[in-house]
N, C-alpha and C. Protein backbone atom coordinates (compact mmCIF):
# COMPACT_ATOMS: atom_id res chain seq x y z
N UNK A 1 16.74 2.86 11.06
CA UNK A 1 15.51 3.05 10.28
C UNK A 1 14.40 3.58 11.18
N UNK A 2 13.61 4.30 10.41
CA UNK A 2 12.49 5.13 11.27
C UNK A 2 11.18 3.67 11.94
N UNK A 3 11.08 4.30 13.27
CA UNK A 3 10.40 3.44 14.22
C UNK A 3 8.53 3.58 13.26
N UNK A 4 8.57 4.26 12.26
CA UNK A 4 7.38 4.00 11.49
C UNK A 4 6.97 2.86 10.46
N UNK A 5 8.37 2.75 10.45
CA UNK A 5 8.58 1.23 9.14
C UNK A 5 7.55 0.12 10.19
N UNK A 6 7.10 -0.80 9.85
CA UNK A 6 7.12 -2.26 10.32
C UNK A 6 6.87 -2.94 8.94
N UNK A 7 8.29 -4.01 9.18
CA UNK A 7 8.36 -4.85 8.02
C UNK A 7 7.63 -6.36 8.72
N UNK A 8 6.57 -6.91 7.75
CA UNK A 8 5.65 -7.75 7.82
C UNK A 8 6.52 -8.80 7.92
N UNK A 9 7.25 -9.53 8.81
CA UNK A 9 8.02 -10.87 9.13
C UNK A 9 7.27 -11.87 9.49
N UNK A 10 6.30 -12.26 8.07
CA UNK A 10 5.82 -13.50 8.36
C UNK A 10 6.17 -14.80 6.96
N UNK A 11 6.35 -15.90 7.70
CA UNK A 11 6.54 -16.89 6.39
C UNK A 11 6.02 -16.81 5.02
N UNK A 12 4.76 -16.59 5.33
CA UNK A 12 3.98 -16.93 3.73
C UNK A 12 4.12 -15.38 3.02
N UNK A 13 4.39 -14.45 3.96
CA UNK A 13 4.75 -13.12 3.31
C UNK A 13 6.04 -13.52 2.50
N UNK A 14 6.82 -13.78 3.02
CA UNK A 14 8.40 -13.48 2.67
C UNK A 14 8.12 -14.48 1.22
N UNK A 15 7.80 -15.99 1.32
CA UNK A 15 7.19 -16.72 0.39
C UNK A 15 6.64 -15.65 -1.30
N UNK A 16 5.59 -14.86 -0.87
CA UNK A 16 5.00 -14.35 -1.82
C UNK A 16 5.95 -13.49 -2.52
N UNK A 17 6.51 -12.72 -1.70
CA UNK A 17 7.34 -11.48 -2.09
C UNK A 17 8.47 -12.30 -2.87
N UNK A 18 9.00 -13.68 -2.31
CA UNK A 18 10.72 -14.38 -3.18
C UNK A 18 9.26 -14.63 -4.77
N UNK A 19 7.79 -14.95 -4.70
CA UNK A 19 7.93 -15.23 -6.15
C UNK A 19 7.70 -14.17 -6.98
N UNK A 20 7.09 -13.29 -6.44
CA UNK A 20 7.31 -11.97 -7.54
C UNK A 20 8.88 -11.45 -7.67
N UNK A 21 9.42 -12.11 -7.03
CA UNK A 21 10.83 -11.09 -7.42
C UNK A 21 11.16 -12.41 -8.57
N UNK A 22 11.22 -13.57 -8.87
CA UNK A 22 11.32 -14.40 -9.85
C UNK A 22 10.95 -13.60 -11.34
N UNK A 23 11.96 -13.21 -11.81
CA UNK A 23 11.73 -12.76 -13.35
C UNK A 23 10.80 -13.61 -14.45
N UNK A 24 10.89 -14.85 -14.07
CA UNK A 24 10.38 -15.82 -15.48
C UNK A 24 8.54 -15.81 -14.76
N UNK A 25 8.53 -15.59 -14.16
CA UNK A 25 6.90 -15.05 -13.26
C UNK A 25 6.04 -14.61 -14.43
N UNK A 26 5.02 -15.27 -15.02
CA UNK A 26 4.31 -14.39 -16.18
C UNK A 26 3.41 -13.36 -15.41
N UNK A 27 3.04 -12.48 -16.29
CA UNK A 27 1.98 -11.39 -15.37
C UNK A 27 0.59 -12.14 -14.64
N UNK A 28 0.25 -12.94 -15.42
CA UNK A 28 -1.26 -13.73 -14.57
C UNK A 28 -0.33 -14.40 -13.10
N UNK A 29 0.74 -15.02 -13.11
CA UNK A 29 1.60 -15.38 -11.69
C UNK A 29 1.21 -13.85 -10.84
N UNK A 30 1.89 -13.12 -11.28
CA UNK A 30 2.22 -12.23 -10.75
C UNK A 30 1.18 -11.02 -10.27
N UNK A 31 0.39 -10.78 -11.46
CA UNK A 31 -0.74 -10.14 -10.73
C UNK A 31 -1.26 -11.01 -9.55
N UNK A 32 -1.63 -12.26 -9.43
CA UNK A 32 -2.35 -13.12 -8.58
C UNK A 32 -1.38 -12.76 -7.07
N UNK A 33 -0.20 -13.00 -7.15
CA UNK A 33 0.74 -13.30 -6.04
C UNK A 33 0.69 -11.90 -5.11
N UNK A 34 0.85 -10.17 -6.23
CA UNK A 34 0.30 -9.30 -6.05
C UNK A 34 -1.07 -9.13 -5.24
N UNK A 35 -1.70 -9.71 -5.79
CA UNK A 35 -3.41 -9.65 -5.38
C UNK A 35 -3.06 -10.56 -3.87
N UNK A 36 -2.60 -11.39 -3.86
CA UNK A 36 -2.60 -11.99 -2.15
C UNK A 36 -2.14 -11.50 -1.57
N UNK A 37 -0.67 -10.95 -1.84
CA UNK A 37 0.08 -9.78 -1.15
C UNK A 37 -0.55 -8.76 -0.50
N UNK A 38 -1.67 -7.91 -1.02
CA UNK A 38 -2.83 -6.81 -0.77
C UNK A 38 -3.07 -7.67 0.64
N UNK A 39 -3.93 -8.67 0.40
CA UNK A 39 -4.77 -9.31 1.24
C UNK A 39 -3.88 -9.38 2.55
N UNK A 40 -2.88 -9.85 2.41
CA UNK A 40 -1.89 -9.95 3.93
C UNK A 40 -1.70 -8.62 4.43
N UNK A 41 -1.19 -8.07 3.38
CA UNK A 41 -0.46 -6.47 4.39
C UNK A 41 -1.62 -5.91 5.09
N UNK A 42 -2.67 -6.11 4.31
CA UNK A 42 -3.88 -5.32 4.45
C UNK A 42 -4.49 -5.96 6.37
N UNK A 43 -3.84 -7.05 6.83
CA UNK A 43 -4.00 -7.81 8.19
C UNK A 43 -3.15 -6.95 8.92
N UNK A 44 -2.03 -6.45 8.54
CA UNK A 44 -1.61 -6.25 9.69
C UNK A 44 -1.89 -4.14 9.80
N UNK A 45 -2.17 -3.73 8.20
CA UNK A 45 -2.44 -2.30 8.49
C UNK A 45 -3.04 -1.76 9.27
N UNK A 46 -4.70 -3.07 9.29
CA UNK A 46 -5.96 -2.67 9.81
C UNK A 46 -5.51 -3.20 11.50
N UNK A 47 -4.65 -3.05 11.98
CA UNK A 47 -4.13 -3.49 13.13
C UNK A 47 -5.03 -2.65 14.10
N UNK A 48 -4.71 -1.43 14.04
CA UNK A 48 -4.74 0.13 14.69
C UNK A 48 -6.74 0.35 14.88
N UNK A 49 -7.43 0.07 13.77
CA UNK A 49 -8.85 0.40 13.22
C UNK A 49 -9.57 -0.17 14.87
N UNK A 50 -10.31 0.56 15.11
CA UNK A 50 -10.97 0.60 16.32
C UNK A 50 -12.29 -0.66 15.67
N UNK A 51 -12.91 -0.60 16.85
CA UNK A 51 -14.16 -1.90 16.88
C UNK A 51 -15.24 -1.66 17.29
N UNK A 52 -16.09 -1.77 17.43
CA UNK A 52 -17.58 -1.53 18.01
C UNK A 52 -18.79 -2.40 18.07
N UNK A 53 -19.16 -2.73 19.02
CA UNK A 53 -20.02 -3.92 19.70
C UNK A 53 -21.29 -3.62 18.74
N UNK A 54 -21.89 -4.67 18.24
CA UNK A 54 -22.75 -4.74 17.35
C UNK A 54 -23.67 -5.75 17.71
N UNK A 55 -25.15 -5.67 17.74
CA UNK A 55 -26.19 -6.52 17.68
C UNK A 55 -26.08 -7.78 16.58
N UNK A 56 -25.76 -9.26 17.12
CA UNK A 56 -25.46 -9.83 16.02
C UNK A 56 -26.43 -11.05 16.28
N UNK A 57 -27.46 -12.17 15.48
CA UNK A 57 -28.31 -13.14 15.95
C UNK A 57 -27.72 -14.30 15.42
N UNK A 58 -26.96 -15.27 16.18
CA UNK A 58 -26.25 -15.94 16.15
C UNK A 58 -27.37 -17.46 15.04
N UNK A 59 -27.15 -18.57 15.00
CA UNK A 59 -28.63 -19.77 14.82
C UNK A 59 -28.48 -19.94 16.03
N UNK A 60 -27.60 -20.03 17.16
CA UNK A 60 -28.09 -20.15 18.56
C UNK A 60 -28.80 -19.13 19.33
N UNK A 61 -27.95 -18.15 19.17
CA UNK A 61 -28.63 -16.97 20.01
C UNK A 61 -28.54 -15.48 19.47
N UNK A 62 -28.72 -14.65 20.37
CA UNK A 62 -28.47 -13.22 20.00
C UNK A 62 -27.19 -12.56 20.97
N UNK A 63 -26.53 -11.90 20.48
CA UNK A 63 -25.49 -11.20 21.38
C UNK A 63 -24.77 -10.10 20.52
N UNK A 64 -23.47 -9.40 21.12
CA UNK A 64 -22.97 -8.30 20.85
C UNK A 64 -21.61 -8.99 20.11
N UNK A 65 -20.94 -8.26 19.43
CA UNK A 65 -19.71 -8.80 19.21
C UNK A 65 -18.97 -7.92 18.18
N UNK A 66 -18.13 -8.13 18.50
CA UNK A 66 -17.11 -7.14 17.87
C UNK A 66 -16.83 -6.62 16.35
N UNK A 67 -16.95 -5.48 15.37
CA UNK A 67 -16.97 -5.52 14.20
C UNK A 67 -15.69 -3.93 13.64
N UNK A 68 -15.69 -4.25 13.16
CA UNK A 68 -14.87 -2.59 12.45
C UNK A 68 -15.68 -1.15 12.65
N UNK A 69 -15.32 -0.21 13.32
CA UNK A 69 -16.37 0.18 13.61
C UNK A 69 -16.28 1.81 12.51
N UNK A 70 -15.61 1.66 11.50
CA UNK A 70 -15.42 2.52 10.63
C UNK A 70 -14.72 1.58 9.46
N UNK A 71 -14.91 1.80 7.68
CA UNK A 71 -14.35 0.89 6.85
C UNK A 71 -13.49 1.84 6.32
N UNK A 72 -11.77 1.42 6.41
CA UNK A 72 -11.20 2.39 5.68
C UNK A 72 -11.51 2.79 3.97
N UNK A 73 -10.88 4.13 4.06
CA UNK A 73 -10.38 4.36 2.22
C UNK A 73 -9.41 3.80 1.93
N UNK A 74 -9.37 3.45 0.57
CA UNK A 74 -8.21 2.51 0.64
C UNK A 74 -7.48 3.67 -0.96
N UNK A 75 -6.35 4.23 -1.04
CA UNK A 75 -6.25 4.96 -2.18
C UNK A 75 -5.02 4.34 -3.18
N UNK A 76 -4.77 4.22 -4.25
CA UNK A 76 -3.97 3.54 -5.35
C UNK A 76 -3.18 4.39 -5.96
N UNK A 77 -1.38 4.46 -5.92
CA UNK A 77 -0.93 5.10 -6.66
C UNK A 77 -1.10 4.30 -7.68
N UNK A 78 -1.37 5.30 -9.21
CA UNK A 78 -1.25 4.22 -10.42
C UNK A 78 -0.16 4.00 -10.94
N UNK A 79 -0.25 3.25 -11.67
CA UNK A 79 -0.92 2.28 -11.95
C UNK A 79 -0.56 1.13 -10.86
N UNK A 80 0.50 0.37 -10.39
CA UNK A 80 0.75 -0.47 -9.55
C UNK A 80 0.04 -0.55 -8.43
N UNK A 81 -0.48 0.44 -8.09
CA UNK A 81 -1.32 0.43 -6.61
C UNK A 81 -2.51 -0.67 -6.94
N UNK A 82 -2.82 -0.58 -7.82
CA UNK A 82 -4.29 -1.17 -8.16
C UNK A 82 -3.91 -3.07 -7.61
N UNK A 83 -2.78 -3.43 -8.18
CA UNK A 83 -2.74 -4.79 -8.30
C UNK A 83 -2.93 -5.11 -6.66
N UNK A 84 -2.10 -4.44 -5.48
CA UNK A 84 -2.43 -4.54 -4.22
C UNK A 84 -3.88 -4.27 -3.21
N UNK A 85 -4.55 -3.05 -4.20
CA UNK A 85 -5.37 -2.76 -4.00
C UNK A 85 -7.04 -3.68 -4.19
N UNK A 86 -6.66 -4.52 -5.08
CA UNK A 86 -7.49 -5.77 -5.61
C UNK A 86 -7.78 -6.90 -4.05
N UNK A 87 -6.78 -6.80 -3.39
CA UNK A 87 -6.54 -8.09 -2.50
C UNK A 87 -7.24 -7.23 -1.16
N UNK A 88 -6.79 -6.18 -1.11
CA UNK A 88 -7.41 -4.99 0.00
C UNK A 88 -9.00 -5.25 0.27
N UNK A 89 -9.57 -4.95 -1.64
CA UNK A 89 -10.80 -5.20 -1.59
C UNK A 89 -11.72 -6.60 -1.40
N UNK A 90 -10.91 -7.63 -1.46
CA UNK A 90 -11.14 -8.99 -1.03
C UNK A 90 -11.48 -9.30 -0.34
N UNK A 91 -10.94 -8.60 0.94
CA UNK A 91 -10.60 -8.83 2.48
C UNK A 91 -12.17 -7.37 3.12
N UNK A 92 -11.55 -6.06 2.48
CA UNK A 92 -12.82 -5.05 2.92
C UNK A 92 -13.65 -4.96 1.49
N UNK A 93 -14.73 -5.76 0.74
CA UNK A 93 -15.23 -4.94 -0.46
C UNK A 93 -15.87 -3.34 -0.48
N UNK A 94 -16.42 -3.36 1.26
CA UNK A 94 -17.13 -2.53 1.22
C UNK A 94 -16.42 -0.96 1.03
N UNK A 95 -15.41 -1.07 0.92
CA UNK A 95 -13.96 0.24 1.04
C UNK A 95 -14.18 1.04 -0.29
N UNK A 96 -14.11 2.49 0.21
CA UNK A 96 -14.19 2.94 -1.20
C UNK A 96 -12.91 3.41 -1.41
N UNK A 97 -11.96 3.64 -3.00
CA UNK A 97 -11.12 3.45 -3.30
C UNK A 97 -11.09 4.65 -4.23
N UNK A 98 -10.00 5.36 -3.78
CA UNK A 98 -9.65 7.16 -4.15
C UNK A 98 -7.92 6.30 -5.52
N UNK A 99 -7.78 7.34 -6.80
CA UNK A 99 -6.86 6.90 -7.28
C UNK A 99 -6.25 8.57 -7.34
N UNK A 100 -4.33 8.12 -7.26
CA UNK A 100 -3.41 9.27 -7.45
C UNK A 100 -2.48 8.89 -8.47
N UNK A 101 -2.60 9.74 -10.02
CA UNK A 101 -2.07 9.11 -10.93
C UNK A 101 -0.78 10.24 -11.00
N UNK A 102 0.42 9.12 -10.77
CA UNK A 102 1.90 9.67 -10.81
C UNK A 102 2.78 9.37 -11.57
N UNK A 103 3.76 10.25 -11.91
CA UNK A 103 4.50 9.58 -13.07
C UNK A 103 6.02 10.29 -12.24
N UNK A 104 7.48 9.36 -12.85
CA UNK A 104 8.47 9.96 -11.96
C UNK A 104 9.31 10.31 -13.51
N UNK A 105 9.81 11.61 -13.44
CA UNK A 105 10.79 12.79 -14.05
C UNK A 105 11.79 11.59 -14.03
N UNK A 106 12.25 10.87 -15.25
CA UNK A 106 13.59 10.11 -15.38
C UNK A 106 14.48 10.73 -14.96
N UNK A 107 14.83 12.19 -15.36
CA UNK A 107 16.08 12.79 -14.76
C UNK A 107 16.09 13.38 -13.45
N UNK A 108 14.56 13.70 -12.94
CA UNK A 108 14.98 14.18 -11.52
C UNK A 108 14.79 13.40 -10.57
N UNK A 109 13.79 12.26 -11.28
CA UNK A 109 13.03 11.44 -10.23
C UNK A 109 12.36 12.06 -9.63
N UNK A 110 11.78 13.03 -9.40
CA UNK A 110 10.69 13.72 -8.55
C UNK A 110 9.23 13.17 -9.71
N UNK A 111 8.46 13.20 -8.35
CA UNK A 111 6.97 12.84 -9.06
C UNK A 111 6.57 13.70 -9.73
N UNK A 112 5.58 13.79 -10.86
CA UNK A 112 4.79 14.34 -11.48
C UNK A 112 3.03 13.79 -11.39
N UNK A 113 2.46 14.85 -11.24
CA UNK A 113 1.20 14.20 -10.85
C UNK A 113 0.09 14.36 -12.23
N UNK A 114 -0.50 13.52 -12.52
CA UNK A 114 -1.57 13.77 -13.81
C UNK A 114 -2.94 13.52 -13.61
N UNK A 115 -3.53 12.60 -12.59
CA UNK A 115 -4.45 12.41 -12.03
C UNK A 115 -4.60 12.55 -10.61
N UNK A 116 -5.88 13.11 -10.07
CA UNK A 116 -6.37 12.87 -8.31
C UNK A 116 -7.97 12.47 -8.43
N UNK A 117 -8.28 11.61 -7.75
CA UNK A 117 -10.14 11.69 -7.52
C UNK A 117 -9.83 10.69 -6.63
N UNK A 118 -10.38 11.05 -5.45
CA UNK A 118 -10.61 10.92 -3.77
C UNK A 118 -11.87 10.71 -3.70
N UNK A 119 -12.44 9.95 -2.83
CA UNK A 119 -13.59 10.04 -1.51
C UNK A 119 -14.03 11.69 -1.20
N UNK A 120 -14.82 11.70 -1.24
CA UNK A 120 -15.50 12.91 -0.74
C UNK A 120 -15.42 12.93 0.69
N UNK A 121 -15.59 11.87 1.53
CA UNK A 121 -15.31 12.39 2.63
C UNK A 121 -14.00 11.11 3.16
N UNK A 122 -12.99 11.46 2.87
CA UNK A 122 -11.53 11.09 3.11
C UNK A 122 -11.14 11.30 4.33
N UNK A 123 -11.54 13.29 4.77
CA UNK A 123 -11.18 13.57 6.08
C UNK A 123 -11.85 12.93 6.74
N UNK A 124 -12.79 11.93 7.02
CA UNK A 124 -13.14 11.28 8.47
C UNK A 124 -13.05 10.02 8.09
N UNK A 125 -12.19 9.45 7.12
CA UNK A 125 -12.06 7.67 7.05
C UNK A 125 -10.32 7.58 7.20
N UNK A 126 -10.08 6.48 8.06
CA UNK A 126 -8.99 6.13 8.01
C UNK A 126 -8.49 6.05 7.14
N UNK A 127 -7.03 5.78 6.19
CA UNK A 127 -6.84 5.98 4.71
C UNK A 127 -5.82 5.51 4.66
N UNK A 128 -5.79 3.90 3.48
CA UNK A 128 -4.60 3.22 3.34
C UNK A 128 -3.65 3.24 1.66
N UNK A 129 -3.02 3.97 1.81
CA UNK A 129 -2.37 4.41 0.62
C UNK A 129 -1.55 3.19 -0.12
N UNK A 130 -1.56 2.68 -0.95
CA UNK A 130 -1.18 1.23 -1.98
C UNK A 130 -0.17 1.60 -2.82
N UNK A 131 0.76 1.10 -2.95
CA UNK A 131 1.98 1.46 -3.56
C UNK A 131 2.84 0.16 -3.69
N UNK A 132 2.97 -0.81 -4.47
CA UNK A 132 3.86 -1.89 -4.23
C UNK A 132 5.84 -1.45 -3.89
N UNK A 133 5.48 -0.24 -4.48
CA UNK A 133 7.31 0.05 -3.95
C UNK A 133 7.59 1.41 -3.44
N UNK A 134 8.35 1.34 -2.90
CA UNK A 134 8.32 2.70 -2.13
C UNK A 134 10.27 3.16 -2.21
N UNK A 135 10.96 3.66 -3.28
CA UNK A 135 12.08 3.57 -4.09
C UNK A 135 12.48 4.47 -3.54
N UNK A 136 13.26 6.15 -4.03
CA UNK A 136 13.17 6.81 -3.68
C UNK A 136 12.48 7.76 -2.88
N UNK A 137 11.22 7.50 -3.04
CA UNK A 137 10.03 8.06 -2.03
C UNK A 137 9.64 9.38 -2.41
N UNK A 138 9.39 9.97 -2.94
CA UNK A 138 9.48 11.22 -4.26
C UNK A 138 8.01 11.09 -4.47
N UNK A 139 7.25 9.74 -5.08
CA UNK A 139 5.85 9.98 -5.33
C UNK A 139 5.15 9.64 -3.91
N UNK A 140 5.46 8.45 -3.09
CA UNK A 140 4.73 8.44 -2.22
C UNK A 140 4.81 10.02 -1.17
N UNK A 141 5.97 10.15 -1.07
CA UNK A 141 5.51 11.68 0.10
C UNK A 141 4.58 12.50 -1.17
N UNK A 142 4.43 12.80 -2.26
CA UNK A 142 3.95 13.59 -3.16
C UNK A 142 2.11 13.20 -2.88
N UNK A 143 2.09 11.99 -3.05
CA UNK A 143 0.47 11.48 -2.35
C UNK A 143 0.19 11.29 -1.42
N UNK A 144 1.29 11.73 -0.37
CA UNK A 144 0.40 11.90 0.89
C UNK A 144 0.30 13.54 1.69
N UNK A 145 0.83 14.22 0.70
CA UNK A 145 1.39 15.63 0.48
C UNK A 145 -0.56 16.13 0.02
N UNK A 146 -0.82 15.17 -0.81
CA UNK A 146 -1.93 15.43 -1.69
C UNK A 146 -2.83 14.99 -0.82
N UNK A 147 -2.65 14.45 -0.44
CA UNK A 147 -4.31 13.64 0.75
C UNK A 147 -4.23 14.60 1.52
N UNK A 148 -3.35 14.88 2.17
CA UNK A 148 -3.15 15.83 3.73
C UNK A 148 -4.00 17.07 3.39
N UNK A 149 -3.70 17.66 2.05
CA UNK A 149 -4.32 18.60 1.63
C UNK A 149 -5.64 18.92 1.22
N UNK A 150 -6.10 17.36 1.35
CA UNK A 150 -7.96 17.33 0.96
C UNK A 150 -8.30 16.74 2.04
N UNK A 151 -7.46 16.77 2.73
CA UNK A 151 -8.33 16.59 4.66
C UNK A 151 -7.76 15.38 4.75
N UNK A 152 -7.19 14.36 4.45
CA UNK A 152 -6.70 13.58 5.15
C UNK A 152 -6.01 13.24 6.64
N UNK A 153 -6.36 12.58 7.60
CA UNK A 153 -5.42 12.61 8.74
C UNK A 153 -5.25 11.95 9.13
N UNK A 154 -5.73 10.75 8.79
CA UNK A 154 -5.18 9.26 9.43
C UNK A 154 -4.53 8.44 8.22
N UNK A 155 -3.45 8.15 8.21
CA UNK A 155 -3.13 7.41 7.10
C UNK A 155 -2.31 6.91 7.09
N UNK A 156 -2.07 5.65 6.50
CA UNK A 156 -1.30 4.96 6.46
C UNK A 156 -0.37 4.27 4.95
N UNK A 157 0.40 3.90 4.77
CA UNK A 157 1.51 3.14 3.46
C UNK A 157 1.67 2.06 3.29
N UNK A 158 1.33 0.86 2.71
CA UNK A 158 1.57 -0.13 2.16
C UNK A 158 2.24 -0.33 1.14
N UNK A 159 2.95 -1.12 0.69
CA UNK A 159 3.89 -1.36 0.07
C UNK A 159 4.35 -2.85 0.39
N UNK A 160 4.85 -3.24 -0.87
CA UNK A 160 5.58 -4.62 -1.22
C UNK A 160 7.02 -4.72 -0.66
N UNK A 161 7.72 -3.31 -1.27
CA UNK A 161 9.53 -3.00 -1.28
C UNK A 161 9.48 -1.89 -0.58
N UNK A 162 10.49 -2.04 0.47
CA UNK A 162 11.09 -0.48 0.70
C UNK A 162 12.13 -0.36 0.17
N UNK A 163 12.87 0.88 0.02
CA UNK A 163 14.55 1.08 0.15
C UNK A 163 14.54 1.66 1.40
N UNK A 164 15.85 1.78 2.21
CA UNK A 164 16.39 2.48 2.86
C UNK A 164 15.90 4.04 2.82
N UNK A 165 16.18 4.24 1.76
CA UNK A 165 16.11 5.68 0.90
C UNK A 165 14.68 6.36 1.10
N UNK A 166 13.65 5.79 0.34
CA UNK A 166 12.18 5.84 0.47
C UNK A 166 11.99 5.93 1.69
N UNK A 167 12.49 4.85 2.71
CA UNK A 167 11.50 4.97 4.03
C UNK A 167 12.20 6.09 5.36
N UNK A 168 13.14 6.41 4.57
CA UNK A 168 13.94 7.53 5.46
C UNK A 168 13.20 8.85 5.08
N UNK A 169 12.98 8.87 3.43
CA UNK A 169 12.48 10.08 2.98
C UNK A 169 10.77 10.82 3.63
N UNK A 170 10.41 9.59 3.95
CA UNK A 170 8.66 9.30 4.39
C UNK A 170 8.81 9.66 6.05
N UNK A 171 10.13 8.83 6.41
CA UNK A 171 10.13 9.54 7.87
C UNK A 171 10.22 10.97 8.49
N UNK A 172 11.28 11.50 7.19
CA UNK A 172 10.82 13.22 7.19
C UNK A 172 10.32 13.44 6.62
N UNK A 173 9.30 13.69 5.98
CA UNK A 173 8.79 14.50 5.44
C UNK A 173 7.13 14.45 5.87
N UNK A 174 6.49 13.09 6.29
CA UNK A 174 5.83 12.38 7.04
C UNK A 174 5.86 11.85 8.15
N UNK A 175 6.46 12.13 9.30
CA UNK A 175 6.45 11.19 10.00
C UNK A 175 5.01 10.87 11.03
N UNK A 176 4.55 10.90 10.34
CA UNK A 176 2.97 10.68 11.53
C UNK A 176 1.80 9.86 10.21
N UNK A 177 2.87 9.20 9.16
CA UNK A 177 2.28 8.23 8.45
C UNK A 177 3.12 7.10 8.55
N UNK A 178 2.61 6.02 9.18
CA UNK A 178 3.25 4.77 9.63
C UNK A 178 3.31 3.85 7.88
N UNK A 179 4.73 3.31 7.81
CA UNK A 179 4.67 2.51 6.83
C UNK A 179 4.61 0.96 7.14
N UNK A 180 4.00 0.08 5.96
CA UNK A 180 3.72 -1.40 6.45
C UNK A 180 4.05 -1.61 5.18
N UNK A 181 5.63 -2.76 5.03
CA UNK A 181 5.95 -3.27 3.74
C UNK A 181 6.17 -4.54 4.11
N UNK A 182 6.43 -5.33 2.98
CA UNK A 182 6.59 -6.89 2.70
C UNK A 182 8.07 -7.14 2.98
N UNK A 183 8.32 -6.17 3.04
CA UNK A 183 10.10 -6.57 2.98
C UNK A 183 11.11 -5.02 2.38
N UNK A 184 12.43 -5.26 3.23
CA UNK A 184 13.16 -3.82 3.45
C UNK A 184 14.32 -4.33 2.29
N UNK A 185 14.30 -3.84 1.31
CA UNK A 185 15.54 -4.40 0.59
C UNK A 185 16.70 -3.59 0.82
N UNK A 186 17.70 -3.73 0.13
CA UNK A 186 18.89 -2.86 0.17
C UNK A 186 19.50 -1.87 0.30
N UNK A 187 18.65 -1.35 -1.43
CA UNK A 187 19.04 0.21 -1.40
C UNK A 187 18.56 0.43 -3.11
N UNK A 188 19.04 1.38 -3.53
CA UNK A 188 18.70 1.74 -4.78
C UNK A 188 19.73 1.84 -5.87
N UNK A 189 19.18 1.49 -7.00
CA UNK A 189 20.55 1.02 -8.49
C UNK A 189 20.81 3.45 -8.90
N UNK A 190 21.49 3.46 -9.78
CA UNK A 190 21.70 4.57 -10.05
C UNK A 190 20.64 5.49 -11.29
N UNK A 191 19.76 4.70 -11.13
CA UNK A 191 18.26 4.82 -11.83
C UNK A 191 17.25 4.97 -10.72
N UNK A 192 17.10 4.70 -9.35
CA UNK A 192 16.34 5.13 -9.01
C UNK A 192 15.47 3.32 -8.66
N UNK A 193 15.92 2.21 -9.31
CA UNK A 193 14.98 0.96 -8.32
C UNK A 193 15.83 0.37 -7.72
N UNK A 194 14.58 -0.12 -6.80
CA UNK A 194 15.17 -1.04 -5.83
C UNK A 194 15.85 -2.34 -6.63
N UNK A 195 17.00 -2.31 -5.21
CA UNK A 195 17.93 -3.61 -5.40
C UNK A 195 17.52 -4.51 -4.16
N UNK A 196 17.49 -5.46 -4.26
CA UNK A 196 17.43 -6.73 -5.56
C UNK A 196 15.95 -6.53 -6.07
N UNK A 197 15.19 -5.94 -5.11
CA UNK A 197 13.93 -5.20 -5.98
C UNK A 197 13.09 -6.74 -6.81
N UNK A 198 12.37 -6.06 -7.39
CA UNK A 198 11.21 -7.15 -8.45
C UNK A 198 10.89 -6.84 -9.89
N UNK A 199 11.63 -5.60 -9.95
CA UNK A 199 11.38 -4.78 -11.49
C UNK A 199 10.85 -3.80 -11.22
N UNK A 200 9.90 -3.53 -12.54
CA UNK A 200 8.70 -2.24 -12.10
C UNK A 200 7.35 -2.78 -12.42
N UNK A 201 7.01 -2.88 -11.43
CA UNK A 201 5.59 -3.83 -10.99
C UNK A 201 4.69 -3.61 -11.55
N UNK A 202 4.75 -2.62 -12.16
CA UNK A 202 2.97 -2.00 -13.24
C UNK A 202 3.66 -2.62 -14.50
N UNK A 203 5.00 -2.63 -14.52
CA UNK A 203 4.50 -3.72 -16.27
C UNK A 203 4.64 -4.79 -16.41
N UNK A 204 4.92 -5.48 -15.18
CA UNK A 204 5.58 -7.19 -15.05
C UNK A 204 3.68 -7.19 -14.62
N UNK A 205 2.86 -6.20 -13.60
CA UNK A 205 1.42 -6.73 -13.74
C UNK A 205 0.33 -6.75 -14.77
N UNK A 206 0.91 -5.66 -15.58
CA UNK A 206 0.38 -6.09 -16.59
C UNK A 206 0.83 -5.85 -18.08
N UNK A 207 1.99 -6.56 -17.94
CA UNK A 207 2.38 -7.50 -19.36
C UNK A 207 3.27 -6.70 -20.19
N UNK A 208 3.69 -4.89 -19.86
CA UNK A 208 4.10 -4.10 -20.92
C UNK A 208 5.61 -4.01 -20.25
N UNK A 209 5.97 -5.16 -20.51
CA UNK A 209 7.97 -5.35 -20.37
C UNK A 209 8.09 -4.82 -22.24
């Protein structure tokens, strides 16, 4: 697997990710578990984000100390991006948040795109792309195909699920966008999701099984 993957190997991760894959999970479970999910990955994305010494007045004293010294974009494939993207904003509110509305061709599986509206200035913010699954990989290279092209250059992938498949596809076609998922599953059913997978996360988040 491409040295861009890093799969998030922490307890309370792996925790979150076994209860969304639980089918009997109602959507309020599940959006919520979603929404914390954001919040974790979102610790280890902002790994890389540089810092900058800041005037800060303590109730004891005054001194310098360390802060973010740029707030990423944070961008949402739809609809599912949003539910990760919620927990993102938890953690940074101040982030402004670009959406890429995709839809995948049942028979080819290639993305189709119907919506874009970005940040105006994208090219000089770091940029964390939200995707709870990353399957075939067809829409995510397709939105970062699309950022690159409105100036994007720092960017990065989040995600819940990989396949094999997806994160091989991202390594070529991308490889100078690092991916950060919750967990590497198997592989893919003959439809195109992940196995053992969680379903399809935009309607288990909100409610249209």
């Amino acid at each position: 697997m491409s040295a861009s993957l890093t799969v998030v190997d922490h307890p309370l991760v792996r925790h979150k990710v076994a209860l969304l894959r639980d089918r009997a999970a109602a959507p309020a479970t599940f959006r919520r578990t979603m929404r914390e999910l954001g919040a974790l990955l979102l610790y280890e994305a902002t790994r890389p984000l540089p810092l900058a010494e800041t005037d800060i007045e303590t109730p004891l004293e005054r001194g310098r100390f360390p802060t973010l010294a740029e707030v990423p974009c944070f961008v949402s494939i739809l609809r599912a991006g949003n539910g990760l993207i919620d927990g993102m904003l938890d953690m940074l509110p101040d982030a402004s948040v670009g959406h890429i509305g995709l839809y995948r061709d049942h028979e080819t599986l290639e993305a189709i795109e119907y919506y874009f509206r970005i940040p105006d200035d994208i090219a000089r913010r770091p940029v964390l792309v939200a995707d709870p699954m990353l399957a075939t990989g067809h829409s995510a290279a397709a939105a970062l195909s699309r950022l690159k092209q409105a100036g994007a250059r720092r960017i990065s992938f989040v995600c819940v699920l990989a396949a094999p498949e997806g994160a091989r596809r991202l390594a070529e076609t991308h490889p100078d966008v690092p991916v950060i998922a919750a967990a590497l599953d198997r592989g893919l059913n003959d439809k195109g999701y992940i196995l053992p997978g969680l379903g399809d996360a935009g309607d288990r988040t909100y409610g249209t099984l």
